[in-house]
PDB file of N, CA and C in Angstrom:
ATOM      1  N   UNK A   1      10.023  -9.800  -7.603  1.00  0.00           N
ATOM      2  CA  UNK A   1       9.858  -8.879  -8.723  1.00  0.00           C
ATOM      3  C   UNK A   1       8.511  -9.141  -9.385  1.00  0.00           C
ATOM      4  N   UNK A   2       7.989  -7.983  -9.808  1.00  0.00           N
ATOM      5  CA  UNK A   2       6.489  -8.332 -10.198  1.00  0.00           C
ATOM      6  C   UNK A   2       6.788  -8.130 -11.712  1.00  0.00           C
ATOM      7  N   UNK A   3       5.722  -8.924 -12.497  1.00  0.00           N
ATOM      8  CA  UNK A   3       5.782  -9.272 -13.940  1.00  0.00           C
ATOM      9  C   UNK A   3       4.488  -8.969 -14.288  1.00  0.00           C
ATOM     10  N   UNK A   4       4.543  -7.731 -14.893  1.00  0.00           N
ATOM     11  CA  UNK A   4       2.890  -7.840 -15.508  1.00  0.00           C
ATOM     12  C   UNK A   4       2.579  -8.398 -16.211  1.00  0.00           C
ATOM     13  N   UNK A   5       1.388  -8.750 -16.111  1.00  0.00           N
ATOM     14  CA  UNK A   5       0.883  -9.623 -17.210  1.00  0.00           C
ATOM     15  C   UNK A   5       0.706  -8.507 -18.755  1.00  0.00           C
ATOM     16  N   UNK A   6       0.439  -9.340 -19.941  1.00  0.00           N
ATOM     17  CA  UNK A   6       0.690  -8.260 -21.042  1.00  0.00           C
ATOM     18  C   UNK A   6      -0.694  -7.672 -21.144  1.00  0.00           C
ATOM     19  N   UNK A   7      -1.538  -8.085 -21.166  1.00  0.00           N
ATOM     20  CA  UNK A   7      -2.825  -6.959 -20.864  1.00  0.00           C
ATOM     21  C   UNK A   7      -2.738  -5.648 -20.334  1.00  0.00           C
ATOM     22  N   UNK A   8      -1.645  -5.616 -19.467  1.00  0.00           N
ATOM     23  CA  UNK A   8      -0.979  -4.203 -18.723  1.00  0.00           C
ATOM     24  C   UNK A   8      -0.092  -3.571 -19.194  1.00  0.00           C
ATOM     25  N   UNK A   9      -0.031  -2.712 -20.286  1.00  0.00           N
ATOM     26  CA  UNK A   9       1.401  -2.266 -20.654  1.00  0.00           C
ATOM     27  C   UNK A   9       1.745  -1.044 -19.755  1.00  0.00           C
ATOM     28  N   UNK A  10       1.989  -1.601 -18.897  1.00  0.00           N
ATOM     29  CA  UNK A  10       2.475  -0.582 -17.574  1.00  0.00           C
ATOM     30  C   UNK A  10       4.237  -0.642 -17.597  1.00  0.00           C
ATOM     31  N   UNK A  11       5.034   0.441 -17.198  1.00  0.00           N
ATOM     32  CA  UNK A  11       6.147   0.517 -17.252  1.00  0.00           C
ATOM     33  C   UNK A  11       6.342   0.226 -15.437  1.00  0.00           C
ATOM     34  N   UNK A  12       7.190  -0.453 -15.358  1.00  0.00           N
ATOM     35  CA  UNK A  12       7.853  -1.392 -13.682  1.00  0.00           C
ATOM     36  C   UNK A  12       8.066  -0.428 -13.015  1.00  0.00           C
ATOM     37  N   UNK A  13       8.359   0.863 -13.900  1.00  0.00           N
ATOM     38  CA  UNK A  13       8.697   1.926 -12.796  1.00  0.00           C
ATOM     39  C   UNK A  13       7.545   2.864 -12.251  1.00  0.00           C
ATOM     40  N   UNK A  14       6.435   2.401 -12.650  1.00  0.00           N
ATOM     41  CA  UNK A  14       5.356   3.329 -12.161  1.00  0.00           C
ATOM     42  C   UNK A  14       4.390   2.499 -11.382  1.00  0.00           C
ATOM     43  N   UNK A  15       5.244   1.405 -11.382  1.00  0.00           N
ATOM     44  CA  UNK A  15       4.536   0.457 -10.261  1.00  0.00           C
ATOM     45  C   UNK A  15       4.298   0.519  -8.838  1.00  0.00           C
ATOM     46  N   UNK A  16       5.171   1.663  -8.106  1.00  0.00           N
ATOM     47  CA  UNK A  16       4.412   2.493  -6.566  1.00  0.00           C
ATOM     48  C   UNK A  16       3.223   3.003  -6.712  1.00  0.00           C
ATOM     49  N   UNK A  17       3.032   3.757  -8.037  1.00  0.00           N
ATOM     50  CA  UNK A  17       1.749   4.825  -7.687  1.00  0.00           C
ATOM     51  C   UNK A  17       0.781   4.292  -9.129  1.00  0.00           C
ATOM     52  N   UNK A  18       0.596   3.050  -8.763  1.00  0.00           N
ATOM     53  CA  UNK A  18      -0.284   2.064  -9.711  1.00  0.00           C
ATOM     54  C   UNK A  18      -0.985   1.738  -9.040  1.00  0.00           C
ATOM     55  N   UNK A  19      -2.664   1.626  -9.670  1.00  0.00           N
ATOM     56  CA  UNK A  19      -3.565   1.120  -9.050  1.00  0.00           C
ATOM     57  C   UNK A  19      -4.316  -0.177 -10.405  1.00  0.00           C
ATOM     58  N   UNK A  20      -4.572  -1.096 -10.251  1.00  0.00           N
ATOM     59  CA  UNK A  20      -5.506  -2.061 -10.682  1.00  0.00           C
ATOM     60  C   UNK A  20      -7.002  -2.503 -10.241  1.00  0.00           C
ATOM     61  N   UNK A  21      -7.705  -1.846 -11.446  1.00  0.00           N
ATOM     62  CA  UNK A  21      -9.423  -2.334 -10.994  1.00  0.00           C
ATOM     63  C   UNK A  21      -9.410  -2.747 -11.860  1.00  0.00           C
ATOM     64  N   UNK A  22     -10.375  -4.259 -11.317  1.00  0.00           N
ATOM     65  CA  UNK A  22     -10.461  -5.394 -12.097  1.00  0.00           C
ATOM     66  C   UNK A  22     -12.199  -5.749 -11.480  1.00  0.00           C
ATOM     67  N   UNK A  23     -12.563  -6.195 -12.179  1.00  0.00           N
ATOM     68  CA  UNK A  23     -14.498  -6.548 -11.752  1.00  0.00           C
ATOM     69  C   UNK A  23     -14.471  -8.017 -11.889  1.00  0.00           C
ATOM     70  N   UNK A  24     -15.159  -8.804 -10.655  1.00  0.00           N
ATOM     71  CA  UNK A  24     -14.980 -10.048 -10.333  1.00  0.00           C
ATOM     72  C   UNK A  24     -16.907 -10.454  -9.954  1.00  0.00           C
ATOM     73  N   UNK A  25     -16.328 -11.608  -9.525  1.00  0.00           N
ATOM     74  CA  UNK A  25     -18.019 -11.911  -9.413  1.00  0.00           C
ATOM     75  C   UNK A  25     -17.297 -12.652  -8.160  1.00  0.00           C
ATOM     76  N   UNK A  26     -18.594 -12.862  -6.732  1.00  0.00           N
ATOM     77  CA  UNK A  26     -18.673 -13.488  -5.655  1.00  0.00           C
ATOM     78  C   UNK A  26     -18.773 -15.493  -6.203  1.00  0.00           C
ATOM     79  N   UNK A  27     -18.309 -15.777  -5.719  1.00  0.00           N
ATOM     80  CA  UNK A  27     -18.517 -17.406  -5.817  1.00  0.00           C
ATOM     81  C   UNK A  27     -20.031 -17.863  -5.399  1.00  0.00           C
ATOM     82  N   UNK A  28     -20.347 -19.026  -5.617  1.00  0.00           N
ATOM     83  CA  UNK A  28     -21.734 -19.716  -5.093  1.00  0.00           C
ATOM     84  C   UNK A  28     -21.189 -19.931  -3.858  1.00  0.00           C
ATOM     85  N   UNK A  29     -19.761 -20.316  -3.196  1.00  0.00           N
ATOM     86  CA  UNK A  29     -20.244 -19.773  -1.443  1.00  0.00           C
ATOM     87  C   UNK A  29     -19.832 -18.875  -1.156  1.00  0.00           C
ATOM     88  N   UNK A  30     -19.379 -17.744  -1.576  1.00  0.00           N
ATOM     89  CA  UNK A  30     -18.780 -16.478  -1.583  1.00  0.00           C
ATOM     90  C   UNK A  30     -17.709 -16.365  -1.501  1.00  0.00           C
ATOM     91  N   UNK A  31     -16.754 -17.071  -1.821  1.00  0.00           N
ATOM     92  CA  UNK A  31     -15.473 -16.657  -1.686  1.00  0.00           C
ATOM     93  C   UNK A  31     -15.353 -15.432  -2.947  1.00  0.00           C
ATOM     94  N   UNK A  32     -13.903 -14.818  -2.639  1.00  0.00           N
ATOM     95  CA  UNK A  32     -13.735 -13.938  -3.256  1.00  0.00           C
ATOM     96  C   UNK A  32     -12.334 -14.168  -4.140  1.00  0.00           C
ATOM     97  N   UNK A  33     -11.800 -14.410  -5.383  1.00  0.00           N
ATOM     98  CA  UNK A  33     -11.038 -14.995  -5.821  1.00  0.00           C
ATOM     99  C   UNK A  33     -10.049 -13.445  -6.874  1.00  0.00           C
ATOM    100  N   UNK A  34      -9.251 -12.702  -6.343  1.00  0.00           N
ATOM    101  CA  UNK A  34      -9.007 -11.536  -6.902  1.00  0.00           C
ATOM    102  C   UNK A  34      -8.187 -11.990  -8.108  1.00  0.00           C
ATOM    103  N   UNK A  35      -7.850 -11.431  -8.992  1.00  0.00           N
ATOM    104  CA  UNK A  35      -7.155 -12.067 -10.163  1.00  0.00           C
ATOM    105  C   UNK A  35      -5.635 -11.926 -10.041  1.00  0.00           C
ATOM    106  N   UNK A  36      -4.463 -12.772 -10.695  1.00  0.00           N
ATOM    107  CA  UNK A  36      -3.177 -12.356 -10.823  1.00  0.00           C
ATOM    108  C   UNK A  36      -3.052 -11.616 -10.197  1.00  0.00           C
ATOM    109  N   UNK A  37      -3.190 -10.748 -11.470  1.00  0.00           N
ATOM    110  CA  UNK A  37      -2.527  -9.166 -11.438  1.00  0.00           C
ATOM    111  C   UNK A  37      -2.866  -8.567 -10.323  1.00  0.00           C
ATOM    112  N   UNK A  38      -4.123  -8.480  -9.648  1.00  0.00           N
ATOM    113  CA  UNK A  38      -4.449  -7.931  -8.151  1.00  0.00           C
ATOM    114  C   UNK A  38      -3.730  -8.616  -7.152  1.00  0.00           C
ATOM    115  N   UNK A  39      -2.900  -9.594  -7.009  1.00  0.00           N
ATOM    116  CA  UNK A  39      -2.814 -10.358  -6.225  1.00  0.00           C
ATOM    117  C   UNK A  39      -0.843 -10.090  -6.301  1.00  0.00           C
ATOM    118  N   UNK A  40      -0.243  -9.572  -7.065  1.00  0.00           N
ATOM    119  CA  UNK A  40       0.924  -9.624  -8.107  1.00  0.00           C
ATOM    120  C   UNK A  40       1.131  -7.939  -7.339  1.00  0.00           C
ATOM    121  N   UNK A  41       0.506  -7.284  -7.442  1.00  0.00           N
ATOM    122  CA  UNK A  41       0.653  -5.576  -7.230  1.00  0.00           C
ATOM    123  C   UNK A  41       0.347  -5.988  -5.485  1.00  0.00           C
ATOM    124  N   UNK A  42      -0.740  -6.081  -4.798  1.00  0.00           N
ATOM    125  CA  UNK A  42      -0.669  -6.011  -3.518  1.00  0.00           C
ATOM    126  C   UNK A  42       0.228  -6.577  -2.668  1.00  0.00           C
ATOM    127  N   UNK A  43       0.741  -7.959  -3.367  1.00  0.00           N
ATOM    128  CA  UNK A  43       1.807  -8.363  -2.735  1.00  0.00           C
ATOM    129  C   UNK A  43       1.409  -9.742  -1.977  1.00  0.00           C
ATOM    130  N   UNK A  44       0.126  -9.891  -2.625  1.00  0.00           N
ATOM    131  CA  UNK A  44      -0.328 -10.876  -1.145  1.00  0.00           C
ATOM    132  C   UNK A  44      -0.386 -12.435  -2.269  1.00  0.00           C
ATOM    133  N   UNK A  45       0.253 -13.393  -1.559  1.00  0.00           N
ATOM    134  CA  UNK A  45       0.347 -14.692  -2.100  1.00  0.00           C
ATOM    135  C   UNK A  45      -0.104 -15.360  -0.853  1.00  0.00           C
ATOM    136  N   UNK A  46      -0.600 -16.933  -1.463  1.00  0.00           N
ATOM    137  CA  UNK A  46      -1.386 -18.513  -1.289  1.00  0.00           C
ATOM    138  C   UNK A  46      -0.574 -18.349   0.313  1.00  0.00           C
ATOM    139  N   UNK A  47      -1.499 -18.025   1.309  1.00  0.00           N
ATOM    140  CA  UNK A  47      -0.765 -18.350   2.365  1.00  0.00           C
ATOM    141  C   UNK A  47      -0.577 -16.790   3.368  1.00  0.00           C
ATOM    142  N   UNK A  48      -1.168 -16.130   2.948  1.00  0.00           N
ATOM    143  CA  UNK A  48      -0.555 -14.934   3.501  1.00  0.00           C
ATOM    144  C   UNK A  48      -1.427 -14.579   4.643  1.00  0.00           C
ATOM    145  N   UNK A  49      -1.101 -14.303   5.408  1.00  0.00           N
ATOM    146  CA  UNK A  49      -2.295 -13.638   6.297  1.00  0.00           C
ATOM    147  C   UNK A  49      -3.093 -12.056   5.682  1.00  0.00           C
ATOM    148  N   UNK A  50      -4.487 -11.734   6.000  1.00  0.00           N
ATOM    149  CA  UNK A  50      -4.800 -10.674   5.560  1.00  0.00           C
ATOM    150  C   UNK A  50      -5.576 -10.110   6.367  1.00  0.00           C
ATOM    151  N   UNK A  51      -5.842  -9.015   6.096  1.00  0.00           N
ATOM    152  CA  UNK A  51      -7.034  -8.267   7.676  1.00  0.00           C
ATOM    153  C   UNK A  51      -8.057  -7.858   6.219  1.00  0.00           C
ATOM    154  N   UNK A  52      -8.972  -8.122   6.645  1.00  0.00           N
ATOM    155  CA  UNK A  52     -10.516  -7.619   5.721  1.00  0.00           C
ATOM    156  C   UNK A  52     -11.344  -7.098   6.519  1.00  0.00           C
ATOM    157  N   UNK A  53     -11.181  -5.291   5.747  1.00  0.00           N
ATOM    158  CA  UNK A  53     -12.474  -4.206   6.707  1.00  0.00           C
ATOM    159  C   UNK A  53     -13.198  -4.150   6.381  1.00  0.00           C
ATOM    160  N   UNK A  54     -14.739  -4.525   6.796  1.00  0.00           N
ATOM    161  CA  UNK A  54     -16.149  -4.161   6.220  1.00  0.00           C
ATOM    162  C   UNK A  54     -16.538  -3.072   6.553  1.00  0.00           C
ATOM    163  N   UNK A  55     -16.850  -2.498   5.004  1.00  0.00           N
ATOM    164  CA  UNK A  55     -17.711  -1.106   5.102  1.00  0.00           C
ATOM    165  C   UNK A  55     -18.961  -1.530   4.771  1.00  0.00           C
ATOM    166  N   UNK A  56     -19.677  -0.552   4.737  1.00  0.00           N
ATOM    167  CA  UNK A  56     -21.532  -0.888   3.792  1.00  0.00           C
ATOM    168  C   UNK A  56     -20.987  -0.600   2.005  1.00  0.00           C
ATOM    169  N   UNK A  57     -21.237  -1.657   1.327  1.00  0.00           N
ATOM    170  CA  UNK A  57     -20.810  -1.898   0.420  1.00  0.00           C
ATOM    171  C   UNK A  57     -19.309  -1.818  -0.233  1.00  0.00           C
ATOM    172  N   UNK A  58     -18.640  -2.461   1.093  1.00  0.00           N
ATOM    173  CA  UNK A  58     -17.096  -2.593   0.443  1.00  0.00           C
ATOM    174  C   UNK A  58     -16.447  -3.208   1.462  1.00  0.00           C
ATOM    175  N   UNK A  59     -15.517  -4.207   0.839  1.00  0.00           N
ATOM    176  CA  UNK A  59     -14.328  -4.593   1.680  1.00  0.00           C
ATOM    177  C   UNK A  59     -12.681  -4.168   1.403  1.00  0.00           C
ATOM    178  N   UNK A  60     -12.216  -3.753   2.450  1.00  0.00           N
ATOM    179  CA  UNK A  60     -11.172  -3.570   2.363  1.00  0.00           C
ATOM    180  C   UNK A  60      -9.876  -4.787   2.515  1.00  0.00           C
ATOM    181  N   UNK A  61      -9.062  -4.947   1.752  1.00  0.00           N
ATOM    182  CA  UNK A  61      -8.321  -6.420   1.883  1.00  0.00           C
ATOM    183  C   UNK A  61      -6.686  -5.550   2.514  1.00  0.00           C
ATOM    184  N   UNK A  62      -6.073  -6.030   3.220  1.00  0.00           N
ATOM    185  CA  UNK A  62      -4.432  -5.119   3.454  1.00  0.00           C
ATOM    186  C   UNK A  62      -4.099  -6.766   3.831  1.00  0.00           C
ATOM    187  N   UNK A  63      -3.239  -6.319   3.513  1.00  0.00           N
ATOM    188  CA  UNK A  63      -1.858  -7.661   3.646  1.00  0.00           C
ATOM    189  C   UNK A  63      -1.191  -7.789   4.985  1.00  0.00           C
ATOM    190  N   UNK A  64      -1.458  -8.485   6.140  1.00  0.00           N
ATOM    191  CA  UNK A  64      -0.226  -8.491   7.456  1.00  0.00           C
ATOM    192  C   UNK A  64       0.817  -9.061   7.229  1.00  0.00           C
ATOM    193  N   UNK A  65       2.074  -8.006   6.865  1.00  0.00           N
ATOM    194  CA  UNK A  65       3.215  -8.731   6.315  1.00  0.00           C
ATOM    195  C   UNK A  65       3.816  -9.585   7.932  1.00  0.00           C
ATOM    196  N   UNK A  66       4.546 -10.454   7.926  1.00  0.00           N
ATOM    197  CA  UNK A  66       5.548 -10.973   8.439  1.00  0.00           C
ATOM    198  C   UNK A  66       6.480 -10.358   9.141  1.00  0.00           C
ATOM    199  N   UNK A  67       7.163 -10.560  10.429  1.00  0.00           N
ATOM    200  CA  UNK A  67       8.403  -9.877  10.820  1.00  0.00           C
ATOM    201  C   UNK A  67       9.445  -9.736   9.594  1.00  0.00           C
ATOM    202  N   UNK A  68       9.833 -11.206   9.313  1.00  0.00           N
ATOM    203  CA  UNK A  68      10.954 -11.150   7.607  1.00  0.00           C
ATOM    204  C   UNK A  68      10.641 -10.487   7.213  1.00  0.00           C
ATOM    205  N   UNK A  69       9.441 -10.072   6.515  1.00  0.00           N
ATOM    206  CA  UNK A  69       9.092  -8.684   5.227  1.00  0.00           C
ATOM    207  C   UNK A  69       9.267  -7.952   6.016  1.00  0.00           C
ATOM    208  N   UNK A  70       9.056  -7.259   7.216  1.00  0.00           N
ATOM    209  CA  UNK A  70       9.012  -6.257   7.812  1.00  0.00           C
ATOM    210  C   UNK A  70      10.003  -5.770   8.145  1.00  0.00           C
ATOM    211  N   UNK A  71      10.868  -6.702   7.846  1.00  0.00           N
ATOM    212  CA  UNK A  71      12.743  -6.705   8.461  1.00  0.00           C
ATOM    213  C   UNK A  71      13.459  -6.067   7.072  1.00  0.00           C
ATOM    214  N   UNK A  72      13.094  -6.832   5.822  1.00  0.00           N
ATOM    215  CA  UNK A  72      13.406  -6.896   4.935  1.00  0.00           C
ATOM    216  C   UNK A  72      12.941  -4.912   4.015  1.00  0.00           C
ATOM    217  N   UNK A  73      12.134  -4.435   4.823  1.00  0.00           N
ATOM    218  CA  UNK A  73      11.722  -3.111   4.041  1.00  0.00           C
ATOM    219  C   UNK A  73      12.747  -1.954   4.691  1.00  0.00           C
ATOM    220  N   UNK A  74      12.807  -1.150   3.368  1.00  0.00           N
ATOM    221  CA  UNK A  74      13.510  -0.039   3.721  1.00  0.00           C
ATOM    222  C   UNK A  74      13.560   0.811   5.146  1.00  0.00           C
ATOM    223  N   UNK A  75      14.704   1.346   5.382  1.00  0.00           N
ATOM    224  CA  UNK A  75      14.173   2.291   6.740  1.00  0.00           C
ATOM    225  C   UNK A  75      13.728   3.071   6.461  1.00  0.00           C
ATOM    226  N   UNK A  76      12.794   4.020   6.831  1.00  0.00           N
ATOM    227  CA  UNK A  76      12.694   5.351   6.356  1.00  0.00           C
ATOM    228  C   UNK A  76      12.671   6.448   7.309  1.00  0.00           C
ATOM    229  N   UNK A  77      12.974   6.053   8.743  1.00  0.00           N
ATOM    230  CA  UNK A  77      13.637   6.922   9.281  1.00  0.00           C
ATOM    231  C   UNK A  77      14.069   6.627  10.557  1.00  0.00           C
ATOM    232  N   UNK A  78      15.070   7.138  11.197  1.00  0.00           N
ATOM    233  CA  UNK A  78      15.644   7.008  12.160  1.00  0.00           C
ATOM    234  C   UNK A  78      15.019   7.494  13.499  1.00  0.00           C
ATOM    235  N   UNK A  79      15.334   6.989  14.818  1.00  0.00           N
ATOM    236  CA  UNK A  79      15.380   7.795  15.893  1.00  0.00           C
ATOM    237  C   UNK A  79      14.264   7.193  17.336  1.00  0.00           C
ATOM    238  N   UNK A  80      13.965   7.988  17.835  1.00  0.00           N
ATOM    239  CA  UNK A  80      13.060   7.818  18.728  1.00  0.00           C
ATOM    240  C   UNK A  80      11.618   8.309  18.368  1.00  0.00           C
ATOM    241  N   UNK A  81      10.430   7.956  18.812  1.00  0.00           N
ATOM    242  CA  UNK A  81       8.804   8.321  18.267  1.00  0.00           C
ATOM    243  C   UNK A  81       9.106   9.508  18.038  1.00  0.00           C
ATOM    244  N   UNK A  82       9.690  10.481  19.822  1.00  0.00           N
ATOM    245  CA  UNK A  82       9.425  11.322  19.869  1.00  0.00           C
ATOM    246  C   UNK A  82      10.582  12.256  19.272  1.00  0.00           C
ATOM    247  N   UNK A  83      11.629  11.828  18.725  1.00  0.00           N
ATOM    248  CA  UNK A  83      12.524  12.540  17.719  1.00  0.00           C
ATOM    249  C   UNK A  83      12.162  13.158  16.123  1.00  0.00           C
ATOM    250  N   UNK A  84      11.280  12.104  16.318  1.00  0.00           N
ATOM    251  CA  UNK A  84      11.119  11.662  14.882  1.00  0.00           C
ATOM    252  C   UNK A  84       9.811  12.682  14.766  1.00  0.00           C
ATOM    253  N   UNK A  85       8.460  12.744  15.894  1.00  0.00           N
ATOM    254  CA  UNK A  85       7.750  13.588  16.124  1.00  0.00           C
ATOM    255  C   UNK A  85       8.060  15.186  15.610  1.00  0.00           C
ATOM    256  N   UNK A  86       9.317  15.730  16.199  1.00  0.00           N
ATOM    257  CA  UNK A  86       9.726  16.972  16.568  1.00  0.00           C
ATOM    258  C   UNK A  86      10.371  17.073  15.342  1.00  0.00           C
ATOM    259  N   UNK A  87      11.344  16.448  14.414  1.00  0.00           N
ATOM    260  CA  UNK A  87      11.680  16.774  13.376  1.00  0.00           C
ATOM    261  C   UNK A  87      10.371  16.992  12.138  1.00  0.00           C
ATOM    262  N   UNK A  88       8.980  16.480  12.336  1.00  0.00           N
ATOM    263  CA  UNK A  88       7.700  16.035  11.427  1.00  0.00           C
ATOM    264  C   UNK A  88       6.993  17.903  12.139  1.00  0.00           C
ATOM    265  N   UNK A  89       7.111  18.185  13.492  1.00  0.00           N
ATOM    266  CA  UNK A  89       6.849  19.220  13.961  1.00  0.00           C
ATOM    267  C   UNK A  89       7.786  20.705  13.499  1.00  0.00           C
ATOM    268  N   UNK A  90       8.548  20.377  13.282  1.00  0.00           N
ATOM    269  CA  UNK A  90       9.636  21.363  12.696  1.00  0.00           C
ATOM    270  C   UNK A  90       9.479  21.649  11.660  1.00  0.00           C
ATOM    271  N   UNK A  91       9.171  20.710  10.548  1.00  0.00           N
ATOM    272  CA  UNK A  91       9.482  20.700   9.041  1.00  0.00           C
ATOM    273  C   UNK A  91       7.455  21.344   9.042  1.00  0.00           C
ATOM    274  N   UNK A  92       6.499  21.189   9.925  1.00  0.00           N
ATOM    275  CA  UNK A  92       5.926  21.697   9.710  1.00  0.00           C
ATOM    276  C   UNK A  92       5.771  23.247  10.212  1.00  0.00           C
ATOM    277  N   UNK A  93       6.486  23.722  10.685  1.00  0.00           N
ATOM    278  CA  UNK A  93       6.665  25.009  10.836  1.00  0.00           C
ATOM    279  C   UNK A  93       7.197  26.058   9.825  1.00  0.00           C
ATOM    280  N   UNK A  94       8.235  25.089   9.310  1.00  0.00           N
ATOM    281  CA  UNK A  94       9.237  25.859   8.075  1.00  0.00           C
ATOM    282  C   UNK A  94       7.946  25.880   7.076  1.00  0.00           C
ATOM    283  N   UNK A  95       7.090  24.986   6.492  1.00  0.00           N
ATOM    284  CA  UNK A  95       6.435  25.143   5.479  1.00  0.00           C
ATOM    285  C   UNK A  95       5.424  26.173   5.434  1.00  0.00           C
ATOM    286  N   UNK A  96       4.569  26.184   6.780  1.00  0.00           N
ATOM    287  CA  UNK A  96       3.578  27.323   7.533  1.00  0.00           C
ATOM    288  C   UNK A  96       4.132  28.475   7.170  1.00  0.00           C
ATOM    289  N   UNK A  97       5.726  28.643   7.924  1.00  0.00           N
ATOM    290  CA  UNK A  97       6.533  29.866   7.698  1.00  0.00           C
ATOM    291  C   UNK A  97       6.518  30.189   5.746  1.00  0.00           C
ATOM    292  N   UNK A  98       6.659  29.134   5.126  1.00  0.00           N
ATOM    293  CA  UNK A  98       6.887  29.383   3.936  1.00  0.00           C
ATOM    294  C   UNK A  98       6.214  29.963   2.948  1.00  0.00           C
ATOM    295  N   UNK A  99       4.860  29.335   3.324  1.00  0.00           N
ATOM    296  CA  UNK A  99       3.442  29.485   3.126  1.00  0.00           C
ATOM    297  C   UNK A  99       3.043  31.027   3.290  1.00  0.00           C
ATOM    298  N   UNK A 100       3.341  31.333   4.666  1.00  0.00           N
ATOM    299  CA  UNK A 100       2.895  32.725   4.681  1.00  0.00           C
ATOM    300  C   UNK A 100       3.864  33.697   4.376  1.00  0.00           C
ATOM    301  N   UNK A 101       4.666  33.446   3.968  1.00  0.00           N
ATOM    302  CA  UNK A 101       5.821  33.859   3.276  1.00  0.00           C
ATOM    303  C   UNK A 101       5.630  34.626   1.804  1.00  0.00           C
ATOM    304  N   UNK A 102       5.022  33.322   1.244  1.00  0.00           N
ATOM    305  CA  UNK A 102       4.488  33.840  -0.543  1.00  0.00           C
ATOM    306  C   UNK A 102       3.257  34.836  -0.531  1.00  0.00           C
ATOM    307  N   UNK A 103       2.546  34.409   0.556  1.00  0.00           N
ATOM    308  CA  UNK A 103       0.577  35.429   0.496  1.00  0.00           C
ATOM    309  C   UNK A 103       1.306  36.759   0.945  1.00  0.00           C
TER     310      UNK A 103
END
């Protein structure tokens, strides 16, 4: 469970579609040291594995969760690739249909 810190008067429930920018400085050997609260929302703790993408002026940090976490997250959907494909192919037809429906 994440605990904001009180600097954040953020409500727990708007904590999916929350973002935190925070401005840091590079170390004298560069490490990069993100604060709490960045560290509290992404999910990533002392130990975690991480993948870091270099752009031209930016890194990207994502978290490689674990099989356990990975076990541990919701399903969100059932079936085979290609079931699952054709129902994502369907539901985009109905909307197309829907779409040209209203014009």
């Amino acid at each position: 469970k994440i605990v904001f810190p009180k600097k954040f008067k953020y409500s727990e429930d708007l904590f999916i579609n929350m973002t935190i920018d925070d401005n840091s400085r590079v170390g004298k050997k560069g490490e990069i040291l993100p604060k709490k609260a960045l560290r509290e929302l992404s999910g990533i703790k002392p130990g975690d594995n991480i993948l870091i993408v270099a752009q031209p002026g930016q890194l990207i940090i994502n978290k490689i969760f674990s099989i356990e976490e990975l076990l541990e997250m919701p399903i969100i959907s059932q079936g085979t690739a290609e079931s699952i494909e054709r129902e994502i192919e369907e539901e985009v037809k109905i909307q197309e249909k829907l779409t040209n429906d209203d014009h």
